[in-house]
PDB file of N, CA and C in Angstrom:
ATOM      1  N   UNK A   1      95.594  85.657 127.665  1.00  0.00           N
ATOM      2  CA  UNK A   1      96.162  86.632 126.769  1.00  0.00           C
ATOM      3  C   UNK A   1      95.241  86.758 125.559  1.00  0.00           C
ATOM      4  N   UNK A   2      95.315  88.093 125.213  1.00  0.00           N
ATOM      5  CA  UNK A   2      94.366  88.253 124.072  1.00  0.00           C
ATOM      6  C   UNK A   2      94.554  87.858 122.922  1.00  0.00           C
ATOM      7  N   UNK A   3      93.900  87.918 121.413  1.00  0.00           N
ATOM      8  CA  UNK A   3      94.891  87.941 120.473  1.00  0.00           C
ATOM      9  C   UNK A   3      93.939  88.714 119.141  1.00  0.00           C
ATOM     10  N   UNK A   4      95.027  89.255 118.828  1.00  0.00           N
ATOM     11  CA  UNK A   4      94.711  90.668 117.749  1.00  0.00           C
ATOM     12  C   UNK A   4      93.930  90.045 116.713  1.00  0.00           C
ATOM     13  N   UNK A   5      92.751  90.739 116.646  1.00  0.00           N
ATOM     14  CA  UNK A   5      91.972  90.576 115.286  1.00  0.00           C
ATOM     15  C   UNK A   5      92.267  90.570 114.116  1.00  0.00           C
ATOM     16  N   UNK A   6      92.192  89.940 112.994  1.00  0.00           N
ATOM     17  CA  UNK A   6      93.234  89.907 112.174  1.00  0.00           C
ATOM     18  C   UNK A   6      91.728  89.604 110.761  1.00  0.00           C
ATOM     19  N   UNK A   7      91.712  90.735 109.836  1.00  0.00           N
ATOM     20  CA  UNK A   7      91.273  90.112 108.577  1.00  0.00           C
ATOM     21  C   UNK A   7      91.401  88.874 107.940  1.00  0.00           C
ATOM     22  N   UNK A   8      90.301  88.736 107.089  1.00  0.00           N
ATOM     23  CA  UNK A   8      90.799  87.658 106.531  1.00  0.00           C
ATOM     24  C   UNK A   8      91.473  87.637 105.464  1.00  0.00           C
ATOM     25  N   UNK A   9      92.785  88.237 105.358  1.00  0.00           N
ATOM     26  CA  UNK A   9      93.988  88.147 104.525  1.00  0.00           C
ATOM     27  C   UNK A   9      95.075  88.229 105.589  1.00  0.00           C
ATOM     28  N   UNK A  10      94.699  87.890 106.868  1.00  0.00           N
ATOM     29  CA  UNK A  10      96.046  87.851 107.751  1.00  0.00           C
ATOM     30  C   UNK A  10      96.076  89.106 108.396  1.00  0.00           C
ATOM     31  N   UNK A  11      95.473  90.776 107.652  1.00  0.00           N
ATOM     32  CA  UNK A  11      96.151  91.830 108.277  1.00  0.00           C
ATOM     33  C   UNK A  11      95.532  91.840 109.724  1.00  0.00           C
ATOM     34  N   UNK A  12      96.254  92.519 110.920  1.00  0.00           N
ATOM     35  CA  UNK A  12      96.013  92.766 111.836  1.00  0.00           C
ATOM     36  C   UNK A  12      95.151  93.988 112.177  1.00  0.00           C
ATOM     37  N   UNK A  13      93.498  93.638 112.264  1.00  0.00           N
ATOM     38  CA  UNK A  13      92.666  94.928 112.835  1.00  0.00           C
ATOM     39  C   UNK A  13      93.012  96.274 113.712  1.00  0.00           C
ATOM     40  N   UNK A  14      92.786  97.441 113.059  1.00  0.00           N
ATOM     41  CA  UNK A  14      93.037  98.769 114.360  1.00  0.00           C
ATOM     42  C   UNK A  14      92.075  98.359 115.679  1.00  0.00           C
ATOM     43  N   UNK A  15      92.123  98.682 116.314  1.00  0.00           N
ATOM     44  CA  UNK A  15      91.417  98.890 117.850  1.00  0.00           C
ATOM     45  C   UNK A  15      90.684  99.634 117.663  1.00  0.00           C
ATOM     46  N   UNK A  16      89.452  99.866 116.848  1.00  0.00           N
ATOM     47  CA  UNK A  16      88.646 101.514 116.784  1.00  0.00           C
ATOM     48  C   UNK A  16      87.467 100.768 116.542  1.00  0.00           C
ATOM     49  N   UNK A  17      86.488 102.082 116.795  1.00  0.00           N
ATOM     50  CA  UNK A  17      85.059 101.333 116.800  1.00  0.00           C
ATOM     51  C   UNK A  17      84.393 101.096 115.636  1.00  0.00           C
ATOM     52  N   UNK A  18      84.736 101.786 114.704  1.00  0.00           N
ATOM     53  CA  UNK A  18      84.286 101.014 113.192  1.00  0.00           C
ATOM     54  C   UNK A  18      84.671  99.769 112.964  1.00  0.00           C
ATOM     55  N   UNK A  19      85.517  99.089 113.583  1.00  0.00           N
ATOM     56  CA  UNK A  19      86.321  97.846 112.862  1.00  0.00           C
ATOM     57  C   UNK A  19      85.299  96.951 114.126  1.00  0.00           C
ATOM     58  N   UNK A  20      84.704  97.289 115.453  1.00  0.00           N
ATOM     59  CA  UNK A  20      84.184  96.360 116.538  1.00  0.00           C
ATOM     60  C   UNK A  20      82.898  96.518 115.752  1.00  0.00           C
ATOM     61  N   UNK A  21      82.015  97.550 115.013  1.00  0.00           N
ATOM     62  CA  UNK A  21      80.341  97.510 114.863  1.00  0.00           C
ATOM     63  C   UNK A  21      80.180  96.720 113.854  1.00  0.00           C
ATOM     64  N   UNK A  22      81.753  96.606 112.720  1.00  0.00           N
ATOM     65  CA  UNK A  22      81.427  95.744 111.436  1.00  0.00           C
ATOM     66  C   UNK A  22      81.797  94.452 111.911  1.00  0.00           C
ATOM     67  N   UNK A  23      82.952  94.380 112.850  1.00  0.00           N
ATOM     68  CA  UNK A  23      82.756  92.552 113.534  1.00  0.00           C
ATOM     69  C   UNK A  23      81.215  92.093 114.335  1.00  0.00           C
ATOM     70  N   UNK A  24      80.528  93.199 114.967  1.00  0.00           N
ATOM     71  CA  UNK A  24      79.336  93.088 115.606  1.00  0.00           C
ATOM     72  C   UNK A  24      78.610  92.651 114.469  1.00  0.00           C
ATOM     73  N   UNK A  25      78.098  93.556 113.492  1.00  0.00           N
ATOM     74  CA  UNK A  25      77.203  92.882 112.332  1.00  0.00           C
ATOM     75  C   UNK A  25      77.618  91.363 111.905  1.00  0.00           C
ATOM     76  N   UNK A  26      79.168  91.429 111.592  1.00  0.00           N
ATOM     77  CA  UNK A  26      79.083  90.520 111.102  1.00  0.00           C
ATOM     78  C   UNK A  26      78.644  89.250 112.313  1.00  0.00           C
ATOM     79  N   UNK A  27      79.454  89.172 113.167  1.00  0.00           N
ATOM     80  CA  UNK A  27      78.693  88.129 114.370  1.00  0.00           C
ATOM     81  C   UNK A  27      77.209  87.811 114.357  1.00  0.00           C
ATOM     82  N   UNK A  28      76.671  88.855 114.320  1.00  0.00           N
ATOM     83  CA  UNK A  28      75.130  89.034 114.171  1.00  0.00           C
ATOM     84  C   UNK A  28      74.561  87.606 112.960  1.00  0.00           C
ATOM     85  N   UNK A  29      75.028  88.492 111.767  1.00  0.00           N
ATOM     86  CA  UNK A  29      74.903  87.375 110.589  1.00  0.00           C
ATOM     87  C   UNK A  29      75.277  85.618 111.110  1.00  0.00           C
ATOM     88  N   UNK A  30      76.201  85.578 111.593  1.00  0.00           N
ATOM     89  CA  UNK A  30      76.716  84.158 111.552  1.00  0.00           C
ATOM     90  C   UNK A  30      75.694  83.507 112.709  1.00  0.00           C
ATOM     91  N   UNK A  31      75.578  84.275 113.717  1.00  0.00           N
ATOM     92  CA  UNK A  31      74.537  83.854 114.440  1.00  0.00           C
ATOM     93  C   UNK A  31      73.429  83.390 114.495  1.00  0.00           C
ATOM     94  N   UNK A  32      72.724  84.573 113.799  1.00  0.00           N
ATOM     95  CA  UNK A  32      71.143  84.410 113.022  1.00  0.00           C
ATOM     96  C   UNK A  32      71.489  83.010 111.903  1.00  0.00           C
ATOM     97  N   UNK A  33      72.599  82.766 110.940  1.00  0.00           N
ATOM     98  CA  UNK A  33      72.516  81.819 110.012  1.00  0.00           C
ATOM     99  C   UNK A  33      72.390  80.374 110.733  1.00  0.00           C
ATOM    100  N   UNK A  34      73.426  80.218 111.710  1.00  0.00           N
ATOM    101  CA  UNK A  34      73.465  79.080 112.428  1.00  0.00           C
ATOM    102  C   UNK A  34      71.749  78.855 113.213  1.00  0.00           C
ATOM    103  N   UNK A  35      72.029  79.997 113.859  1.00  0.00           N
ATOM    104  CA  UNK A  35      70.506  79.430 114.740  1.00  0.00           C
ATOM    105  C   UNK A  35      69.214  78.645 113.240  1.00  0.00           C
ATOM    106  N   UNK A  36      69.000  79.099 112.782  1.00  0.00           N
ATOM    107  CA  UNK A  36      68.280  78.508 111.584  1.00  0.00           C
ATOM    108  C   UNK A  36      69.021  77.389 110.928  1.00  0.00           C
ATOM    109  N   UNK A  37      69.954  77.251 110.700  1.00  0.00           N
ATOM    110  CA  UNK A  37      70.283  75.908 110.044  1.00  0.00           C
ATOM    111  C   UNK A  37      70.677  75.931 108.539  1.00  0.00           C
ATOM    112  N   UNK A  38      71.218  77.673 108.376  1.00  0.00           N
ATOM    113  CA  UNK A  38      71.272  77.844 106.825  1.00  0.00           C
ATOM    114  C   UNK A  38      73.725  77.763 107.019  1.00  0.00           C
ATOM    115  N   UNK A  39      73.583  77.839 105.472  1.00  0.00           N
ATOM    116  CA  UNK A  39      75.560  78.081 105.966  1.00  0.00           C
ATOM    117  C   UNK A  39      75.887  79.507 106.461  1.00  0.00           C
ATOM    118  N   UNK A  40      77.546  79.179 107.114  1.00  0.00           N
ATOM    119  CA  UNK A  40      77.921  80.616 107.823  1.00  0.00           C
ATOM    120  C   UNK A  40      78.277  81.162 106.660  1.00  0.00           C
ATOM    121  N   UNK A  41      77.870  82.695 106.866  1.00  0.00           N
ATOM    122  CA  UNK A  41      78.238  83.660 105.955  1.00  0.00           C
ATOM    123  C   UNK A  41      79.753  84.005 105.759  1.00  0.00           C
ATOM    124  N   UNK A  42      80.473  84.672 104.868  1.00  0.00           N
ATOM    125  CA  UNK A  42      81.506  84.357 104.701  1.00  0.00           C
ATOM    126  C   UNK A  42      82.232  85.171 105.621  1.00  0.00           C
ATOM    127  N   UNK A  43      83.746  85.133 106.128  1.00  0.00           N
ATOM    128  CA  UNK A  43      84.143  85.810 106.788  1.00  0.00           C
ATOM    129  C   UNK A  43      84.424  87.197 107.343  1.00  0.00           C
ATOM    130  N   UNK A  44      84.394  88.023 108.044  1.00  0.00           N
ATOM    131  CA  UNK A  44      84.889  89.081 107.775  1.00  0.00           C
ATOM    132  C   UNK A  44      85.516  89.840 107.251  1.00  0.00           C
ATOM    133  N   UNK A  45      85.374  90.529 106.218  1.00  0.00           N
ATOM    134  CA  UNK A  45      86.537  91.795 105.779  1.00  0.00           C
ATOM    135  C   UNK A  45      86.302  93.219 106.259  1.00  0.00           C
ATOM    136  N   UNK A  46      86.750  93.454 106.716  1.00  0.00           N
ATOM    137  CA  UNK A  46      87.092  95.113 107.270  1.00  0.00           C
ATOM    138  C   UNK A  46      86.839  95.465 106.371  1.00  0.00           C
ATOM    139  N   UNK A  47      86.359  96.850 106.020  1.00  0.00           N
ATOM    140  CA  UNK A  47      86.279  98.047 104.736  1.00  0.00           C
ATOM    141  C   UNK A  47      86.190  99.513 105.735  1.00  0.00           C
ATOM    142  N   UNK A  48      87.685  99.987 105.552  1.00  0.00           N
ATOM    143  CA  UNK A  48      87.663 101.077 106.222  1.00  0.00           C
ATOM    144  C   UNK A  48      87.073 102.236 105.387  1.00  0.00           C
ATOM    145  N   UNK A  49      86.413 102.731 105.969  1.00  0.00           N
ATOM    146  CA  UNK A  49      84.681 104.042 105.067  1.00  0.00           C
ATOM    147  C   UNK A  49      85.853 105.309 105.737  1.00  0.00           C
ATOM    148  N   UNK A  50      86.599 105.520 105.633  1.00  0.00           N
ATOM    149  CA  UNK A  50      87.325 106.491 106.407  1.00  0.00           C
ATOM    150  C   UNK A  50      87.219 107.100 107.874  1.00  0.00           C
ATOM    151  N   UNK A  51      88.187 107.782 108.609  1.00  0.00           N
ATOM    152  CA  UNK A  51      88.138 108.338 109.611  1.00  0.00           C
ATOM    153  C   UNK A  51      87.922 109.666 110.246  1.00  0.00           C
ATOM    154  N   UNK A  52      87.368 110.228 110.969  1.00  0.00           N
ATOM    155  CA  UNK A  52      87.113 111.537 111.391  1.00  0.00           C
ATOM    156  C   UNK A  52      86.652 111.636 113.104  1.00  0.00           C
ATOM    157  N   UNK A  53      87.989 112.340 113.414  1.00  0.00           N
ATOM    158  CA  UNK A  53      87.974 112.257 114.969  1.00  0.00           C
ATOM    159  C   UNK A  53      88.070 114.170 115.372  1.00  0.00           C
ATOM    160  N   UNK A  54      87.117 114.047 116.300  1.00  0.00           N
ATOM    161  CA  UNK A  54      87.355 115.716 116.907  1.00  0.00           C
ATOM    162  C   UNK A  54      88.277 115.935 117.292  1.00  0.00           C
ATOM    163  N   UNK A  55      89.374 117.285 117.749  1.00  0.00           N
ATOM    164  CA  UNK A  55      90.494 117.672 117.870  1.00  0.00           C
ATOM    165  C   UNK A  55      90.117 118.558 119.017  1.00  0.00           C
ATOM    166  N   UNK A  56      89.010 119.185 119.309  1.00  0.00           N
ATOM    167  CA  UNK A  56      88.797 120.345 119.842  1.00  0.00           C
ATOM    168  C   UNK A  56      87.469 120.753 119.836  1.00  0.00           C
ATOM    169  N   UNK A  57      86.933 121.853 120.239  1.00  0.00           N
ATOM    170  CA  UNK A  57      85.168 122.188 120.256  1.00  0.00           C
ATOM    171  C   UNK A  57      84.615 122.343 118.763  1.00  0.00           C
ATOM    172  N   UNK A  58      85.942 122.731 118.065  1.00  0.00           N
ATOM    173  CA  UNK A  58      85.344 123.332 116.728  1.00  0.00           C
ATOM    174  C   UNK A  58      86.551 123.380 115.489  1.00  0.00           C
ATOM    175  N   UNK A  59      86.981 121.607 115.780  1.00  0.00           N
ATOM    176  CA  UNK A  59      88.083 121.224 114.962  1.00  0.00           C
ATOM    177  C   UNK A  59      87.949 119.761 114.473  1.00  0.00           C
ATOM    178  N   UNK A  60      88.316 119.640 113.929  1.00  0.00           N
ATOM    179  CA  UNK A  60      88.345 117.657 113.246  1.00  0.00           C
ATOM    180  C   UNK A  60      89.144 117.423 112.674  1.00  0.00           C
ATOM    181  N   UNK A  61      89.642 115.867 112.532  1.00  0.00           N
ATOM    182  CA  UNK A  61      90.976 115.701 111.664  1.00  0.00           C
ATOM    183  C   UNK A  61      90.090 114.641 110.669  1.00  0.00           C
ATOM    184  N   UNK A  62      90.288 114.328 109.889  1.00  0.00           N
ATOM    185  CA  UNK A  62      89.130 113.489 109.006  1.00  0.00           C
ATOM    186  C   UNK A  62      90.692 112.723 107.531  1.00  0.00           C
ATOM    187  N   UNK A  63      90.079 111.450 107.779  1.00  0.00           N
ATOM    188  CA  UNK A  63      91.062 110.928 106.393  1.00  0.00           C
ATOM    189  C   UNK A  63      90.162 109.623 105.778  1.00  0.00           C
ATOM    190  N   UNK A  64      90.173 110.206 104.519  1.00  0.00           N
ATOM    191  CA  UNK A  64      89.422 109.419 103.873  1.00  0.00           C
ATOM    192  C   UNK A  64      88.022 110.016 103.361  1.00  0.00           C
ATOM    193  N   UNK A  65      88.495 111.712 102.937  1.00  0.00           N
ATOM    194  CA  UNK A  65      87.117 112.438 102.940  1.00  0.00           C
ATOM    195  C   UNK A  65      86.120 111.445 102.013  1.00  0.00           C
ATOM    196  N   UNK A  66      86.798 111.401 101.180  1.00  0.00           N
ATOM    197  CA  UNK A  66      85.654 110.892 100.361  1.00  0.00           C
ATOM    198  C   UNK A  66      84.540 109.752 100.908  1.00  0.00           C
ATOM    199  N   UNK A  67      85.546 108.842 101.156  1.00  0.00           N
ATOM    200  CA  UNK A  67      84.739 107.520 101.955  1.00  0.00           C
ATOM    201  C   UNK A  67      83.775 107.960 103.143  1.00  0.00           C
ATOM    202  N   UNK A  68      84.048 109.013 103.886  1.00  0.00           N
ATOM    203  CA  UNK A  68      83.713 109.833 105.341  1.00  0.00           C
ATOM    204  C   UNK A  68      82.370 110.640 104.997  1.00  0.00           C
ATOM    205  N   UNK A  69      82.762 111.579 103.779  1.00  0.00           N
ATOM    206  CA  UNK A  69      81.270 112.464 103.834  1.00  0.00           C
ATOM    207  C   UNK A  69      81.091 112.435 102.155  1.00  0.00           C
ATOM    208  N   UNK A  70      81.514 111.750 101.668  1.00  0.00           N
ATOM    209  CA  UNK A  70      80.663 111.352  99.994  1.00  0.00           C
ATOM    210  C   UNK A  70      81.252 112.367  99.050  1.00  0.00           C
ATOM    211  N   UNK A  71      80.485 112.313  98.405  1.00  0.00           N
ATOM    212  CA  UNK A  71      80.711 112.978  96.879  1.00  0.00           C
ATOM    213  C   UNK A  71      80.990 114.461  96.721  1.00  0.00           C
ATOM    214  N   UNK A  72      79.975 115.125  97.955  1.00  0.00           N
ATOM    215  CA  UNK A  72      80.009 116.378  98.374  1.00  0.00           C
ATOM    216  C   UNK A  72      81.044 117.278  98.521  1.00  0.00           C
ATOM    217  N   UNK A  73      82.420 115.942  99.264  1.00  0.00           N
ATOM    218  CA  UNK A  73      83.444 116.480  99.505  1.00  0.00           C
ATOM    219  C   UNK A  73      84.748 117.285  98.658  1.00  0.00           C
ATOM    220  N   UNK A  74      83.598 116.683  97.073  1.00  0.00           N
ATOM    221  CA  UNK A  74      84.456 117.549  95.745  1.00  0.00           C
ATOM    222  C   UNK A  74      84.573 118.866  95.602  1.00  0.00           C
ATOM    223  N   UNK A  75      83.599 119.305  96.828  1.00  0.00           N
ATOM    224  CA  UNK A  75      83.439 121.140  96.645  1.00  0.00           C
ATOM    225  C   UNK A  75      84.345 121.788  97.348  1.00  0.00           C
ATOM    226  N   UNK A  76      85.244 120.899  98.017  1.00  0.00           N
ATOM    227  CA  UNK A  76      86.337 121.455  99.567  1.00  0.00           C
ATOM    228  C   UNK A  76      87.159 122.822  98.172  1.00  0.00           C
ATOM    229  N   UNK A  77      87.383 122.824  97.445  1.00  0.00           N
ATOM    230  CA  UNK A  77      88.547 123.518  96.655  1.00  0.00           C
ATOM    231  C   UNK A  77      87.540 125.323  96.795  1.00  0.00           C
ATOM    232  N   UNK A  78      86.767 125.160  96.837  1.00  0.00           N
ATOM    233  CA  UNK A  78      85.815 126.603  96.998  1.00  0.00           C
ATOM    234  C   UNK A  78      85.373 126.760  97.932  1.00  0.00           C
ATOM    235  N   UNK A  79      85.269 128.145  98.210  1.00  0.00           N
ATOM    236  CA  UNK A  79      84.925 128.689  99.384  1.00  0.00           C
ATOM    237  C   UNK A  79      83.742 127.700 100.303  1.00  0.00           C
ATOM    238  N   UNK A  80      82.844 128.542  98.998  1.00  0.00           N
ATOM    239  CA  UNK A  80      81.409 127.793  99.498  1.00  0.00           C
ATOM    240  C   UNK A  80      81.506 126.220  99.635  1.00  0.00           C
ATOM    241  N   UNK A  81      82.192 126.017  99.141  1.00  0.00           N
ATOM    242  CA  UNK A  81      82.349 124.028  99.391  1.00  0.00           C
ATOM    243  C   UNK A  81      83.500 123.771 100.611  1.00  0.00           C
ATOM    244  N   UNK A  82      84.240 124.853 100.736  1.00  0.00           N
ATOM    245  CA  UNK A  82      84.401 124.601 102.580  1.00  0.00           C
ATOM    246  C   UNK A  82      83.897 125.114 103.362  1.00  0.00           C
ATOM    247  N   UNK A  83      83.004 125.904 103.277  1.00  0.00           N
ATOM    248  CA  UNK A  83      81.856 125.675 104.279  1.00  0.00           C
ATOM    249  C   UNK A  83      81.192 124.882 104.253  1.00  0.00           C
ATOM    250  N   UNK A  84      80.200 123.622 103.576  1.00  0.00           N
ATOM    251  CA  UNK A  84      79.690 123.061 103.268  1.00  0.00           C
ATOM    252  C   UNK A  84      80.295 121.840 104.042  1.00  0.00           C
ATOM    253  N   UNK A  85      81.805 122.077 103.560  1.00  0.00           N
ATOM    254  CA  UNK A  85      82.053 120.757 104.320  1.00  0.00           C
ATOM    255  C   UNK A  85      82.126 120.874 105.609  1.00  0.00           C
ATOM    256  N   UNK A  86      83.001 121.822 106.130  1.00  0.00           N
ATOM    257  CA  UNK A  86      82.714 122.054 107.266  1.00  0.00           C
ATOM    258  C   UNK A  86      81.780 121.867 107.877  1.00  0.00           C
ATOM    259  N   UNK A  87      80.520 122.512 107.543  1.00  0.00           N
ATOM    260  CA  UNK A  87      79.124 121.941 108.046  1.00  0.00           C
ATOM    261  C   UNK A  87      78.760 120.802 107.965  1.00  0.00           C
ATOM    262  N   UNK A  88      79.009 120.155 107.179  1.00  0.00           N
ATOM    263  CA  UNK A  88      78.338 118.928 106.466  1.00  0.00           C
ATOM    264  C   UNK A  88      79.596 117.660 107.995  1.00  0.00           C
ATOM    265  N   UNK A  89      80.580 118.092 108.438  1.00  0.00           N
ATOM    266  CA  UNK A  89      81.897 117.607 109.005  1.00  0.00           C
ATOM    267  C   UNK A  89      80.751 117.701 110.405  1.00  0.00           C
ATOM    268  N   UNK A  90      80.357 118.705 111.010  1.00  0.00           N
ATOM    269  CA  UNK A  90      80.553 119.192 112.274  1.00  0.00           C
ATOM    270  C   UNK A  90      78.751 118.455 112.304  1.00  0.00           C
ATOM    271  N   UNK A  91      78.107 117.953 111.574  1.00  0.00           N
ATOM    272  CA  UNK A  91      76.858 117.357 111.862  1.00  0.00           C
ATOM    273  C   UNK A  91      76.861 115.963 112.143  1.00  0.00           C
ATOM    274  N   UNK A  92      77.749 115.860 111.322  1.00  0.00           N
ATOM    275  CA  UNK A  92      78.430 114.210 111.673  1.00  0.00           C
ATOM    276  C   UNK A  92      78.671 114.022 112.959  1.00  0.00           C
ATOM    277  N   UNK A  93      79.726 115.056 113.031  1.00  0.00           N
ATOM    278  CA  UNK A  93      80.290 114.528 114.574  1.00  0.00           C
ATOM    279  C   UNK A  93      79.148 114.831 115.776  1.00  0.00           C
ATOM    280  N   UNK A  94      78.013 115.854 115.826  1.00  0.00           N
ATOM    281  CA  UNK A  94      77.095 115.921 116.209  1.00  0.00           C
ATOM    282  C   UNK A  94      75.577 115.640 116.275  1.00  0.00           C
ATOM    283  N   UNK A  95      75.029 114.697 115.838  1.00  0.00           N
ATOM    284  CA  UNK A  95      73.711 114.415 114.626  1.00  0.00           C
ATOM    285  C   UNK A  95      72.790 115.026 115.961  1.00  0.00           C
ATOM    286  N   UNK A  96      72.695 115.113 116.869  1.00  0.00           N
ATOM    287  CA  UNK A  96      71.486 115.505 117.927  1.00  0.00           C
ATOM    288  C   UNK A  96      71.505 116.638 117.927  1.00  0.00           C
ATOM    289  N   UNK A  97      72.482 117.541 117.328  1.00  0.00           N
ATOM    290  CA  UNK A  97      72.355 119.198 117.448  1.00  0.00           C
ATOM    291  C   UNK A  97      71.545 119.471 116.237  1.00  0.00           C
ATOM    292  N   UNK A  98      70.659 120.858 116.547  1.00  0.00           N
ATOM    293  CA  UNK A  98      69.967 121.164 115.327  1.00  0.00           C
ATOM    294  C   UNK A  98      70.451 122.252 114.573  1.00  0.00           C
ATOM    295  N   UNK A  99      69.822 121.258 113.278  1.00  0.00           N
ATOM    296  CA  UNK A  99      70.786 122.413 112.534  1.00  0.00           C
ATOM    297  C   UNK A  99      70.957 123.550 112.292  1.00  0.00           C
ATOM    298  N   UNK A 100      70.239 124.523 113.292  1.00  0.00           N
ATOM    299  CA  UNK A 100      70.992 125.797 113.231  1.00  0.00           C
ATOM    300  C   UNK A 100      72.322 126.008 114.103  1.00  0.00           C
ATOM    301  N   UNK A 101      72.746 124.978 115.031  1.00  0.00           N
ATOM    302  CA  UNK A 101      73.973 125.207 115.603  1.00  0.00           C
ATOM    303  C   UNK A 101      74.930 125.084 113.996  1.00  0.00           C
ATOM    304  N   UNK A 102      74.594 124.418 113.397  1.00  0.00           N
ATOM    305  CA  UNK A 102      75.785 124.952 111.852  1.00  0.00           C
ATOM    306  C   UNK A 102      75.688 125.511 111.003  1.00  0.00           C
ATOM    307  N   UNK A 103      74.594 126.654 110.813  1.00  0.00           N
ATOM    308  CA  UNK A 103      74.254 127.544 110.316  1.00  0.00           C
ATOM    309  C   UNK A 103      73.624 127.290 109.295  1.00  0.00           C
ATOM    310  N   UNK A 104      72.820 126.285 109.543  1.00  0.00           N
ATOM    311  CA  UNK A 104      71.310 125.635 108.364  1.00  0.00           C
ATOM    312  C   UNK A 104      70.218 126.332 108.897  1.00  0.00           C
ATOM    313  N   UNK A 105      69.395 127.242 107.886  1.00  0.00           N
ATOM    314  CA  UNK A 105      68.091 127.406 109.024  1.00  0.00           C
ATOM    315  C   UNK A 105      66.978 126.341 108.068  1.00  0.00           C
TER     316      UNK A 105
END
């Protein structure tokens, strides 16, 4: 039987892949410290950077703008700053498309 990942304040980890790449790093660290002979680094803490999952070809649900796409995301209240985000949203979820599929030339 398995048993749920749990921060180190007790809370119980989501199942998502941000929370497995920051346990990966951190593993990484403790690994590399031991193999050398230095102390283990300190435990894990989760830091959720926010979420943003596709909905559709040309939709996203995103929480945690700020943490997700930065500072940028102060412009959402204007036009031009939702497009921006929008664009700035749909590169994320795509980084191998070029950017004229989001209307960067």
């Amino acid at each position: 039987m398995s048993q749920t990942p749990r921060n180190v304040d007790g809370q119980p980890l989501p199942g998502i892949a941000p929370v497995a790449k920051q346990q990966g790093a951190n593993v990484a660290r403790v690994t590399a410290a031991r193999m050398v002979g230095k102390a283990t680094p300190r435990p894990l803490r989760y830091h959720n950077r926010g979420l943003l999952a596709t909905i559709g070809r040309r939709a996203a649900v995103i929480e945690g703008v700020e943490e997700t796409l930065g500072a940028s995301a102060r412009l959402l209240p204007t036009v031009g700053g939702a497009k921006a985000f929008f664009r700035e949203a749909a590169a994320l979820m795509y980084p191998s498309a070029p950017p004229a599929a989001f209307g960067v030339a």
